[in-house]
Protein backbone atom coordinates (compact mmCIF):
# COMPACT_ATOMS: atom_id res chain seq x y z
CA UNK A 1 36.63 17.19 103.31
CA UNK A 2 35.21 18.20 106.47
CA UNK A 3 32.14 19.71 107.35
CA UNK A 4 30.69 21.92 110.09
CA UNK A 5 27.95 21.02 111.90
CA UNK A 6 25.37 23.18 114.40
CA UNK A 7 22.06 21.10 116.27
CA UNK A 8 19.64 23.17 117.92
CA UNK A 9 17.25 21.53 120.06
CA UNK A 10 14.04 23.29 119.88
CA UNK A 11 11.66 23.83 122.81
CA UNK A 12 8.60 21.01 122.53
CA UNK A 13 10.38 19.57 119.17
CA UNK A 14 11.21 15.55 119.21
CA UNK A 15 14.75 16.00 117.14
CA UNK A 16 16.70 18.79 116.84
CA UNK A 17 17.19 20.59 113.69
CA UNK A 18 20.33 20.37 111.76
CA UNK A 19 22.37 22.58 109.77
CA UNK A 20 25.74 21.79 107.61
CA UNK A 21 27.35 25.10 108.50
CA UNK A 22 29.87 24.35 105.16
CA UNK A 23 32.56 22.07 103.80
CA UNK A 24 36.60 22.76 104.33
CA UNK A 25 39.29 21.34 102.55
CA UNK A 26 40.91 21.65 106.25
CA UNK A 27 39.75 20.44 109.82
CA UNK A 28 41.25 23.83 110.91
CA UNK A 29 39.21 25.49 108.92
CA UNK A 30 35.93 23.75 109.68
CA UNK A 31 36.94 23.90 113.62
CA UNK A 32 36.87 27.86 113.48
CA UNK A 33 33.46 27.98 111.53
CA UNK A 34 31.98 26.08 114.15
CA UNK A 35 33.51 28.02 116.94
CA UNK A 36 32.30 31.25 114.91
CA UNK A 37 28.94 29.29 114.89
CA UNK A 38 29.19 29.30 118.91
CA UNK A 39 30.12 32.29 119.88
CA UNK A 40 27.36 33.85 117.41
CA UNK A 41 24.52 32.10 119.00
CA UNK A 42 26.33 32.64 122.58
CA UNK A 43 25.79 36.17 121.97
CA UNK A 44 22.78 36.03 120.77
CA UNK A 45 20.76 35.55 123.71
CA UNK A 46 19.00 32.62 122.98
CA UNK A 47 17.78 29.85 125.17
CA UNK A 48 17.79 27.20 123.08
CA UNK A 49 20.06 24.35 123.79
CA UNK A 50 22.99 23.84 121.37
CA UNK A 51 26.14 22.19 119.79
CA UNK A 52 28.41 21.99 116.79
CA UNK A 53 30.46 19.14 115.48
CA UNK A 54 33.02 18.63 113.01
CA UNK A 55 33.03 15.33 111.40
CA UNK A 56 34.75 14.24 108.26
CA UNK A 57 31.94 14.53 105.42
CA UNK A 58 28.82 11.96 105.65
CA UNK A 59 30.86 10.64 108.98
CA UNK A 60 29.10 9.66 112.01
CA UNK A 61 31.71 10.27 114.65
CA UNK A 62 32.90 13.58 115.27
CA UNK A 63 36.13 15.15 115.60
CA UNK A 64 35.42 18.13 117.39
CA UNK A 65 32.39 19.09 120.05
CA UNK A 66 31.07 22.28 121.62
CA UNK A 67 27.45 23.56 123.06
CA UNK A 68 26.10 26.45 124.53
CA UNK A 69 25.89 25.32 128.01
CA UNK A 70 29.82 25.37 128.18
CA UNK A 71 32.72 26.63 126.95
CA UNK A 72 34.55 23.57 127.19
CA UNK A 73 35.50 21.91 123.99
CA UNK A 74 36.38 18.02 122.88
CA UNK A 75 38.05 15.91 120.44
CA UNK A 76 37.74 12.35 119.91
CA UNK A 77 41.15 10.49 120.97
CA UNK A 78 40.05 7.85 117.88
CA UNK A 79 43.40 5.73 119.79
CA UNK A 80 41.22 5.23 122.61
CA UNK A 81 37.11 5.84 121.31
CA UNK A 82 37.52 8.46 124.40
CA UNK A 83 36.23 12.36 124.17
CA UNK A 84 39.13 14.70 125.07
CA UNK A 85 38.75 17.95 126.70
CA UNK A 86 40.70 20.59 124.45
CA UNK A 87 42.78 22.83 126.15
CA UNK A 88 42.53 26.49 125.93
């Protein structure tokens, strides 16, 4: 199972709130629900800071990574511990 992720970092707040977006059978799956996730707040206007992970469920390293400040996206190459950029 894999599960999508969003943080938002609220203005004056210590820790940023977070929000299990939902559980997939499939990485796939969970990857487009957090790009849905993006391009929803994107467009929303907001100027609040941020991101969206997908991470196996109850994992602590993520396999996927976007934020509003970009539109650049990464994977973990977990041969290497090193953060990918994902080509588009």
């Amino acid at each position: 199972m894999f599960e999508a992720v969003q943080f938002i970092e609220q203005r004056g707040g210590t820790d940023p709130s977070e929000a299990v977006l939902g559980e997939y059978a499939d990485e796939v799956d969970a990857v487009t629900a957090a790009r849905q996730a993006r391009d929803s707040f994107t467009t929303s206007g907001s100027s609040e800071y941020a991101w969206w992970i997908v991470r196996e469920k109850g994992a602590r390293l993520a396999n996927f990574i976007a934020d509003s400040r970009s539109d650049k996206e990464f994977v973990l190459d977990l041969r290497t511990g090193e953060l990918v950029e994902v080509a588009k």
